[in-house]
N, C-alpha and C. Protein backbone atom coordinates (compact mmCIF):
# COMPACT_ATOMS: atom_id res chain seq x y z
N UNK A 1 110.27 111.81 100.13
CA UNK A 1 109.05 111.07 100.35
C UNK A 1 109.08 109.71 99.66
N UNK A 2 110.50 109.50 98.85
CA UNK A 2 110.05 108.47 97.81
C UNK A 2 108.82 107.67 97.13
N UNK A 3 108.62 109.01 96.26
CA UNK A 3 107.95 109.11 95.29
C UNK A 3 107.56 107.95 94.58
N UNK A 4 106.42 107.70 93.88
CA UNK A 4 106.91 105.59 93.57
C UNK A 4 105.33 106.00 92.30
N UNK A 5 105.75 104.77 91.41
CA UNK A 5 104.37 105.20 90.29
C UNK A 5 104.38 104.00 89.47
N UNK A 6 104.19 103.02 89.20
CA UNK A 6 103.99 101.83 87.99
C UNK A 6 105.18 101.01 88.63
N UNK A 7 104.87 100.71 89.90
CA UNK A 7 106.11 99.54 90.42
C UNK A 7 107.61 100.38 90.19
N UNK A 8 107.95 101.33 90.28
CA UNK A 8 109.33 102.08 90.41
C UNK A 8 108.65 102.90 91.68
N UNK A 9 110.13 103.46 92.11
CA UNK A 9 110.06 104.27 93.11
C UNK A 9 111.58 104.58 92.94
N UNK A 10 111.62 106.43 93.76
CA UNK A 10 113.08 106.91 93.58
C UNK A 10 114.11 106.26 93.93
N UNK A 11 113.63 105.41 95.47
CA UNK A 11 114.84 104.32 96.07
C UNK A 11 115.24 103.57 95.31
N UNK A 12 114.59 103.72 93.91
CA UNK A 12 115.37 102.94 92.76
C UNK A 12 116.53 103.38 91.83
N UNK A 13 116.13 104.17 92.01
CA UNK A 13 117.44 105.45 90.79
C UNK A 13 118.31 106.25 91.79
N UNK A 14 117.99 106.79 93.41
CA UNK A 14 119.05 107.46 94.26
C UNK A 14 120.08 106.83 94.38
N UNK A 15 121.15 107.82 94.17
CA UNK A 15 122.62 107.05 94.86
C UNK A 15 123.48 107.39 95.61
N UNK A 16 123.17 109.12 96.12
CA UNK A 16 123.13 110.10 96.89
C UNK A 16 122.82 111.01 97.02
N UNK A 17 122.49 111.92 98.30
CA UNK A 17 121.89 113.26 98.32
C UNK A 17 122.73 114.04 99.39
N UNK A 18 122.95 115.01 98.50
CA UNK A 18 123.65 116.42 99.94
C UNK A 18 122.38 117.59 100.23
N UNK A 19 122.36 117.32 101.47
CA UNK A 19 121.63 118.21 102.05
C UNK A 19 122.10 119.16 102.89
N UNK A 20 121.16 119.85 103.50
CA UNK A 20 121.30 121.10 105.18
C UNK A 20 120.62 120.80 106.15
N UNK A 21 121.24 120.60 107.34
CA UNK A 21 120.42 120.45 108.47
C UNK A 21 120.30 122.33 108.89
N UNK A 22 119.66 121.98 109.97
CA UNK A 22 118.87 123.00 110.37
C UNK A 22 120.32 123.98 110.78
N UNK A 23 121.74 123.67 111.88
CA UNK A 23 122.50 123.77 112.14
C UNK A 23 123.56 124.70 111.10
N UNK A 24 122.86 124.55 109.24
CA UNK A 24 123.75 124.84 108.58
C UNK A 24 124.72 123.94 107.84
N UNK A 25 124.99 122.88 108.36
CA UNK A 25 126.24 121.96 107.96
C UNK A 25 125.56 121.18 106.79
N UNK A 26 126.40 121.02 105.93
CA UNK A 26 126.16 120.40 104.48
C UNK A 26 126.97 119.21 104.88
N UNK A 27 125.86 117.89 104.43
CA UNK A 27 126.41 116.90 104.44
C UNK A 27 125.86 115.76 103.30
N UNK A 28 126.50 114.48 102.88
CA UNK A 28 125.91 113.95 101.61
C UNK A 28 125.96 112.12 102.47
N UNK A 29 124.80 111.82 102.22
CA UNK A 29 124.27 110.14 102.31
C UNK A 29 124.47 109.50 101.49
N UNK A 30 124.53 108.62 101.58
CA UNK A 30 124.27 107.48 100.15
C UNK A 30 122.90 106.83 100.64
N UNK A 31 122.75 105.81 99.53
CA UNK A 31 121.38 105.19 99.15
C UNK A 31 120.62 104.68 100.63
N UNK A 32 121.48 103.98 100.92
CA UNK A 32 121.30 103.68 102.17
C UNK A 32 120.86 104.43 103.28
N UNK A 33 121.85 105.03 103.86
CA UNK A 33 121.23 105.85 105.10
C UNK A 33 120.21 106.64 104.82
N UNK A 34 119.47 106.72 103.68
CA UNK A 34 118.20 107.84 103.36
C UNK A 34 117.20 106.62 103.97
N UNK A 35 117.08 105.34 104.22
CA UNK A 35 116.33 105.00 104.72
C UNK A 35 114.90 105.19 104.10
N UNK A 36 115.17 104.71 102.42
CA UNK A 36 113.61 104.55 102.33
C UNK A 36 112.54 103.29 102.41
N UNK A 37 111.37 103.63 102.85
CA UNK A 37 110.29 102.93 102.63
C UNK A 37 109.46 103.46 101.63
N UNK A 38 108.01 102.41 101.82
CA UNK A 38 106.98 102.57 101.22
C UNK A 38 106.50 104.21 101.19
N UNK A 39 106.48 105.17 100.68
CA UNK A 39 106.52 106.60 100.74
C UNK A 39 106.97 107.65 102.05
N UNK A 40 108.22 107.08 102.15
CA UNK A 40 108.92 107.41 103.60
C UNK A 40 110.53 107.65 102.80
N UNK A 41 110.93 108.49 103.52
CA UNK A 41 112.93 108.25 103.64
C UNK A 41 113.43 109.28 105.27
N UNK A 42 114.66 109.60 105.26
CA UNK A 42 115.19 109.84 106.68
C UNK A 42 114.60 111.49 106.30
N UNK A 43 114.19 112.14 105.02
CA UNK A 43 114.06 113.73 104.93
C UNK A 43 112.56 113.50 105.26
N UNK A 44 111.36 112.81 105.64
CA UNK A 44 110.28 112.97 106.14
C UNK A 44 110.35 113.59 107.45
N UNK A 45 111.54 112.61 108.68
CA UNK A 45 111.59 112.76 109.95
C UNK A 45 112.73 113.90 110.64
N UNK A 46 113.52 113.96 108.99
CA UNK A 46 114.79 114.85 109.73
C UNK A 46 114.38 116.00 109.53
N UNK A 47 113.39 116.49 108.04
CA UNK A 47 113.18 117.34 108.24
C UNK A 47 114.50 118.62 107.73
N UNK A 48 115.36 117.78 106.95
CA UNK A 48 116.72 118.65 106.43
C UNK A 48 116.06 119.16 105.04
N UNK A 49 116.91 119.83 104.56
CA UNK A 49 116.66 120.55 103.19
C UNK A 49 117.61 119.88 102.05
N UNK A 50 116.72 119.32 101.62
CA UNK A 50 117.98 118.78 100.26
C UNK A 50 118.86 119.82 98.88
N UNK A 51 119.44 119.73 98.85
CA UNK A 51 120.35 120.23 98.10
C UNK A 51 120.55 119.65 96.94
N UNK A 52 120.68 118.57 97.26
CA UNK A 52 121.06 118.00 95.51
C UNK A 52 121.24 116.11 95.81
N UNK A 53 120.55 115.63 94.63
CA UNK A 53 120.40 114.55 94.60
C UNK A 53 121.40 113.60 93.48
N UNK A 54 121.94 113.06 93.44
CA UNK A 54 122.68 111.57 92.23
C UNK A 54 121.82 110.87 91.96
N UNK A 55 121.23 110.82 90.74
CA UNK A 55 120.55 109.57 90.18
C UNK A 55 121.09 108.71 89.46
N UNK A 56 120.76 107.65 89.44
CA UNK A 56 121.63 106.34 88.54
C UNK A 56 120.16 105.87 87.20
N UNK A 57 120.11 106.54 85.88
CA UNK A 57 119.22 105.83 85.61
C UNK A 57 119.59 105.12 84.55
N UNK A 58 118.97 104.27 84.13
CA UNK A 58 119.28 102.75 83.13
C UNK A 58 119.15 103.65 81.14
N UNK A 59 120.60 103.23 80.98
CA UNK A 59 120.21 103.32 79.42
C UNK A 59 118.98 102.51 78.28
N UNK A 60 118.05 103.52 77.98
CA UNK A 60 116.81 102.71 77.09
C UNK A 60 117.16 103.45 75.41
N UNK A 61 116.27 103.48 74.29
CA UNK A 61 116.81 103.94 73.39
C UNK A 61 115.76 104.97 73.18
N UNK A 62 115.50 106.22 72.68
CA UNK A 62 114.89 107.46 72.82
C UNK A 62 113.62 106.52 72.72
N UNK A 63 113.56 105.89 71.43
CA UNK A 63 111.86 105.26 70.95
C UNK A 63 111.21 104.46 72.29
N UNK A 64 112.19 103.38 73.11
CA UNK A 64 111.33 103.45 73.96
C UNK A 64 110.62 103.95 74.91
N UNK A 65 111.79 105.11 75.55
CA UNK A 65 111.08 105.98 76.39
C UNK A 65 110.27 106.78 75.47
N UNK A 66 110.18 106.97 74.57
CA UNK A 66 108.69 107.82 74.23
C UNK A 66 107.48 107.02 74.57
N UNK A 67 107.81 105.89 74.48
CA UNK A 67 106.60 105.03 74.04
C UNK A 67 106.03 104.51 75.97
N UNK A 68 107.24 104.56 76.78
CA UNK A 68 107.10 104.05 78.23
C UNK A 68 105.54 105.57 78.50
N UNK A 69 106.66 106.57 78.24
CA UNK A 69 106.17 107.98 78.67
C UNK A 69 104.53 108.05 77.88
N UNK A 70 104.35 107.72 76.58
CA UNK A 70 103.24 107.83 76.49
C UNK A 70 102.08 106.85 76.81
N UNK A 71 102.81 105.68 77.59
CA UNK A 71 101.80 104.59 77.97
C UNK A 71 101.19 105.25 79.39
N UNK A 72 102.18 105.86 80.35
CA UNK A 72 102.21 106.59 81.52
C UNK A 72 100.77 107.82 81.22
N UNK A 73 100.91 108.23 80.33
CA UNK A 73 100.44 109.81 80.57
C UNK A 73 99.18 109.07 79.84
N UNK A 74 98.68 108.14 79.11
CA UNK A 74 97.42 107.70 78.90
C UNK A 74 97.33 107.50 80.06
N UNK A 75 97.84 106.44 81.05
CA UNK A 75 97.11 105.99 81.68
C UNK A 75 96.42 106.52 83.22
N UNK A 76 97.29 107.86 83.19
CA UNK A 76 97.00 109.34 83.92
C UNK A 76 95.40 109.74 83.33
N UNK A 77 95.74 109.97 82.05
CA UNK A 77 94.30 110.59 81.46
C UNK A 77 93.21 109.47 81.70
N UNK A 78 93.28 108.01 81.85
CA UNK A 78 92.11 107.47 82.12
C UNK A 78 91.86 107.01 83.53
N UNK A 79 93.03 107.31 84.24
CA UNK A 79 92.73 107.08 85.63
C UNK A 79 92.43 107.72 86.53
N UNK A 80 93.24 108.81 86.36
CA UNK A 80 93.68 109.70 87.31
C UNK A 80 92.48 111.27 86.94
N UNK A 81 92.19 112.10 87.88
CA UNK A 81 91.48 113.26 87.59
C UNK A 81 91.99 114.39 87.26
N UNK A 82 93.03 114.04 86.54
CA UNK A 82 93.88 115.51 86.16
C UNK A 82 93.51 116.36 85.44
N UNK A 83 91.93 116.50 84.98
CA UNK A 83 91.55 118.25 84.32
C UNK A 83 91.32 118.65 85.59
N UNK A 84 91.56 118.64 86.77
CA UNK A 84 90.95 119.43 88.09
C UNK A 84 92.15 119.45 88.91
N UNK A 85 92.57 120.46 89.44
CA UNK A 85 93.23 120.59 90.56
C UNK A 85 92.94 119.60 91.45
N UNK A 86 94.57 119.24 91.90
CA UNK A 86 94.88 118.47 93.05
C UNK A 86 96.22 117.97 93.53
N UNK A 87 96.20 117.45 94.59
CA UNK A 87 97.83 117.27 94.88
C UNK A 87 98.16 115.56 94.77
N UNK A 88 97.31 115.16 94.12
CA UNK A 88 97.75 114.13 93.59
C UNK A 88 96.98 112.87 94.58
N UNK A 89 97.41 111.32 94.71
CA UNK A 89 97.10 110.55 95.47
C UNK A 89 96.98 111.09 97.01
N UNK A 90 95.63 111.08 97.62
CA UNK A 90 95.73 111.57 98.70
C UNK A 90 96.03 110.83 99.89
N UNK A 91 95.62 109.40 99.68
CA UNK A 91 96.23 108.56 100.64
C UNK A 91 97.01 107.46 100.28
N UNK A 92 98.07 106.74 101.08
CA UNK A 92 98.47 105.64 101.07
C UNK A 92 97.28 104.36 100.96
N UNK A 93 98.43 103.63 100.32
CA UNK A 93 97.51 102.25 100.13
C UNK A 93 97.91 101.45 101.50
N UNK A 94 96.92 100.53 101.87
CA UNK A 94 96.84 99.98 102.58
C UNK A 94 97.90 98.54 102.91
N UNK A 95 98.29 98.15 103.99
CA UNK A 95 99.02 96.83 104.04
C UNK A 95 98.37 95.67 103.38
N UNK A 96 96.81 95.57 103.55
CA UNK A 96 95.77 94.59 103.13
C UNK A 96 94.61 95.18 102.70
N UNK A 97 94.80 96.24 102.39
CA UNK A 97 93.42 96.90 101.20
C UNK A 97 94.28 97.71 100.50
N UNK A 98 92.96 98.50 99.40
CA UNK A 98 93.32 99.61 98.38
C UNK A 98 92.60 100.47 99.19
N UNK A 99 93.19 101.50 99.75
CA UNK A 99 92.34 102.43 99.66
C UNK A 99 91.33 103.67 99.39
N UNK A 100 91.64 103.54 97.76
CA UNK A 100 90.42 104.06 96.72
C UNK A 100 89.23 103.38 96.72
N UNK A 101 89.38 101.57 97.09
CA UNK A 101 88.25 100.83 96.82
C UNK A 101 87.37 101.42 98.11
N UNK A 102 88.35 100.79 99.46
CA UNK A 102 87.41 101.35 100.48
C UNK A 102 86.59 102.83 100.54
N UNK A 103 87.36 103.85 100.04
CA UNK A 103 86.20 105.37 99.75
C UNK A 103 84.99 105.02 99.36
N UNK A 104 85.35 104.17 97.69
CA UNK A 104 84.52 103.99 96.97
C UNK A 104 83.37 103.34 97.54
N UNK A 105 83.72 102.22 98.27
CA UNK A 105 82.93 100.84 98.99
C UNK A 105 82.02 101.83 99.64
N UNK A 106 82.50 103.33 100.54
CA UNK A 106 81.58 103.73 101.72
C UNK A 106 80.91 104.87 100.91
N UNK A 107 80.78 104.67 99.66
CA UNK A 107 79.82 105.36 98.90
C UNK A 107 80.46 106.88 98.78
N UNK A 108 81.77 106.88 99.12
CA UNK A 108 82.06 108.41 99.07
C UNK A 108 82.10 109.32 97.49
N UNK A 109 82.24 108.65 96.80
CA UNK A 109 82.57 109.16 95.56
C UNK A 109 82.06 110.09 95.05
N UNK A 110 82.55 111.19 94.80
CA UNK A 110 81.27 112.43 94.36
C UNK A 110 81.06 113.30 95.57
N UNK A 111 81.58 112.72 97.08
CA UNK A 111 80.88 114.10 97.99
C UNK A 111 82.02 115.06 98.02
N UNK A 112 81.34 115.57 98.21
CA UNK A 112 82.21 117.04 98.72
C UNK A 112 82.00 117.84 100.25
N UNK A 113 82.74 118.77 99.91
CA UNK A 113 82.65 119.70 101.54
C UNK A 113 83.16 121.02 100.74
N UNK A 114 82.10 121.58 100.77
CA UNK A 114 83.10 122.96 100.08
C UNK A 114 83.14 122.96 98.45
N UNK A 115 84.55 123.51 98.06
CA UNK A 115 84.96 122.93 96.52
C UNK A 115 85.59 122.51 96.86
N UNK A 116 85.91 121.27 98.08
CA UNK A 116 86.53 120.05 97.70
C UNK A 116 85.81 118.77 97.65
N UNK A 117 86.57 117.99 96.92
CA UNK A 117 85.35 116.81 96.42
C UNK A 117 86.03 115.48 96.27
N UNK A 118 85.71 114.60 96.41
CA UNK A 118 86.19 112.71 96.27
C UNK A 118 86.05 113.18 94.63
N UNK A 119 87.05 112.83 93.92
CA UNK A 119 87.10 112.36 92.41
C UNK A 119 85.76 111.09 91.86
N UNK A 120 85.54 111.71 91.21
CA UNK A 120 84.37 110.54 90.72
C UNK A 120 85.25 109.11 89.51
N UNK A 121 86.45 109.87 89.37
CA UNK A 121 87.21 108.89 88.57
C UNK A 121 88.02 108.06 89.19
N UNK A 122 88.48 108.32 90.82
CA UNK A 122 89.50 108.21 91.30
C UNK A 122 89.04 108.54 92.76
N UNK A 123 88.98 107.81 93.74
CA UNK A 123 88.01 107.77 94.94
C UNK A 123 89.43 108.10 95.91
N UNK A 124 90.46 107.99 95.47
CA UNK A 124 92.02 108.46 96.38
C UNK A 124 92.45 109.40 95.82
N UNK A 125 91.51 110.36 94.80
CA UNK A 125 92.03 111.90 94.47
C UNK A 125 90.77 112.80 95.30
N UNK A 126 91.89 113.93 95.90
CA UNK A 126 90.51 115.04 96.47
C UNK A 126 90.99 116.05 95.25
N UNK A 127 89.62 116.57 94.67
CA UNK A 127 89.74 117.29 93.54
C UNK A 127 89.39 119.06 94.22
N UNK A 128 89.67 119.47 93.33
CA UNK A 128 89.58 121.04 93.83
C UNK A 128 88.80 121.58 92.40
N UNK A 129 86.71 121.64 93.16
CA UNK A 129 85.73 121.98 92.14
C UNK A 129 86.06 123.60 91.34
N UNK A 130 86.96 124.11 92.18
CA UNK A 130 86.90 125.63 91.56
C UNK A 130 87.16 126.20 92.45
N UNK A 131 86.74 126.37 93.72
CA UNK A 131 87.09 127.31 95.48
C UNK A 131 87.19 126.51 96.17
N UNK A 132 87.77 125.49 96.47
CA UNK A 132 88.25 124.64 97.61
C UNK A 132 89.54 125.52 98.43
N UNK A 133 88.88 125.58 99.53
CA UNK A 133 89.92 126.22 100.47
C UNK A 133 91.03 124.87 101.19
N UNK A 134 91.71 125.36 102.37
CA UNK A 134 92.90 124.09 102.90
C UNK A 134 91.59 123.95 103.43
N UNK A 135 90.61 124.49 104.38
CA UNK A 135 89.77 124.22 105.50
C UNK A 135 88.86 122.86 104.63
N UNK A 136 88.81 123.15 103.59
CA UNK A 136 87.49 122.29 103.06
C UNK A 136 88.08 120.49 102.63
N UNK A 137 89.68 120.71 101.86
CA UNK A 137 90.32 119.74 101.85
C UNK A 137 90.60 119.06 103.17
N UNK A 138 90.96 119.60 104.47
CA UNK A 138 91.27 118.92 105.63
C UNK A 138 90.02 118.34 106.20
N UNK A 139 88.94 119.14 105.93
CA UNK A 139 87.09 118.53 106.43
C UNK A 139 86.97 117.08 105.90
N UNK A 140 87.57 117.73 104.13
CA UNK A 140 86.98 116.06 103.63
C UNK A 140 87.62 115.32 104.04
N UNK A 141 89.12 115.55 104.40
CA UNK A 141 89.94 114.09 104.77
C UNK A 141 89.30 113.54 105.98
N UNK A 142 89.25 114.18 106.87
CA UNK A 142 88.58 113.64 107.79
C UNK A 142 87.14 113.47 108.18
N UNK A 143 86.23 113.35 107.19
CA UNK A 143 85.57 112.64 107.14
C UNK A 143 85.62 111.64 105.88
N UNK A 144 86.21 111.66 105.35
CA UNK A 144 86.58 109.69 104.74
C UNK A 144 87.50 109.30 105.58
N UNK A 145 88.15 109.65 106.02
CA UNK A 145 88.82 108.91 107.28
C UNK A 145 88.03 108.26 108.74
N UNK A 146 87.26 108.96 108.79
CA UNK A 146 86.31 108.41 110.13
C UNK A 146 85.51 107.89 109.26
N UNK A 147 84.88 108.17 107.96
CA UNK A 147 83.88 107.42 107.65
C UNK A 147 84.44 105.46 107.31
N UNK A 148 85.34 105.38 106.28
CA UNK A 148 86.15 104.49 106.47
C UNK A 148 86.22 103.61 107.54
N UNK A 149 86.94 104.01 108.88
CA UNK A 149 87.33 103.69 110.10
C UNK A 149 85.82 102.85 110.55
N UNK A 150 84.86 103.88 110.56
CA UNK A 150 83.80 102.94 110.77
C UNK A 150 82.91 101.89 110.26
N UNK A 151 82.94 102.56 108.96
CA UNK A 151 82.34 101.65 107.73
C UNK A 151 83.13 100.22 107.66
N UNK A 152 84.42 100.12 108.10
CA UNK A 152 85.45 98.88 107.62
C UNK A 152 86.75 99.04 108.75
N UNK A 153 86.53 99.27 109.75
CA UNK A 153 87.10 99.33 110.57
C UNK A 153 88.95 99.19 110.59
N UNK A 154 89.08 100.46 109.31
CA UNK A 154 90.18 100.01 108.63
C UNK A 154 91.05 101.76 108.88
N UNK A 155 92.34 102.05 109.58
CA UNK A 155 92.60 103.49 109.68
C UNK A 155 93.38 103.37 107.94
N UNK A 156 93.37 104.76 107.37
CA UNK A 156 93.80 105.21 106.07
C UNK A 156 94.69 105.97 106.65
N UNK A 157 95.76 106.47 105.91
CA UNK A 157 96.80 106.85 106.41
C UNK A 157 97.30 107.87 104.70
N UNK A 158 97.26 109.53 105.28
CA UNK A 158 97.58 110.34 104.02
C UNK A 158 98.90 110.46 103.58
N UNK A 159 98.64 110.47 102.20
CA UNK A 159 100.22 110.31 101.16
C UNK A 159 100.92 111.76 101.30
N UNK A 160 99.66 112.74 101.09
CA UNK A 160 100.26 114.29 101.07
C UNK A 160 100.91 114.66 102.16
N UNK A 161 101.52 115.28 102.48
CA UNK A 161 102.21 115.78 103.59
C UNK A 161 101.25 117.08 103.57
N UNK A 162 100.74 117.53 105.04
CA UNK A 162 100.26 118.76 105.28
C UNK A 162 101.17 119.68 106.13
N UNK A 163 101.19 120.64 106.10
CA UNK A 163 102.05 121.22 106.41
C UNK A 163 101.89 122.60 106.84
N UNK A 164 101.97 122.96 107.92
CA UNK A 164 101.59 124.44 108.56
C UNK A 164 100.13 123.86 109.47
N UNK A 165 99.54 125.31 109.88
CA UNK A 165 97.99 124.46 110.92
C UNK A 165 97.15 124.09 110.26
């Protein structure tokens, strides 16, 4: 999915991956043919099973990565809604918007459907109040998605991958 968080993303550190196609046959890419984008690579569309990945990452000295890692995980705790279940950023950002602002803009913040709910900290987290079923998470997406669409005539486009009906 290339994963991406504080201006990095994996297409930064991959340098190959062996995977399985459906067929069985094990085969290995380099950086390149994975074909990533903006939270995209060729395992979104191919749909293969990865096996194992090469990372290339940059020598730092222990003290700074403590200090990278604990700037990160503050800035989780003041941004992000992580005492509550969730699968993380629910949608992509926009070519020419944010789309946390736009939720926020159409007053969504705080509703729910179910026990699922718009983050009151974080208007691009769907939080899970305690019993949020898949049915109640897929309701809300689509209604901040149509609500959006009409409010700002803008389509949002989801980060999570859903998967099954």
């Amino acid at each position: 999915m290339n994963a991406g968080a504080h201006g990095k993303e994996m297409k930064d550190i991959v340098v190959k991956t062996t995977y399985m196609d459906f067929e069985g046959n094990i085969n290995t890419i380099d950086h390149i043919e994975q074909e990533f984008s903006y939270r995209k690579s060729i395992f979104a569309t191919k749909k293969w099973i990865i096996l194992e990945t090469e990372l290339e990452l940059q020598y730092t000295n222990k003290e700074e990565i403590k200090l990278k890692m604990e700037e990160y995980a503050s800035y989780r705790r003041e941004k992000q809604p992580i005492t509550y279940p969730n699968a993380g950023s629910t949608f992509k950002r926009g070519e020419d918007f944010i789309t946390a602002k736009l939720i926020d803009d159409a007053g969504l913040k705080g509703y729910s459907i179910g026990g699922a709910k718009v983050s009151e900290k974080h208007a691009g987290f769907i939080i899970n109040t305690g019993n949020a079923t898949a049915e109640d998470v897929l309701n809300l997406i689509t209604y901040i998605t149509e609500t959006v669409y009409k409010r700002f005539n803008k389509n949002i486009e989801l980060e999570i991958e859903v998967i099954g009906e």
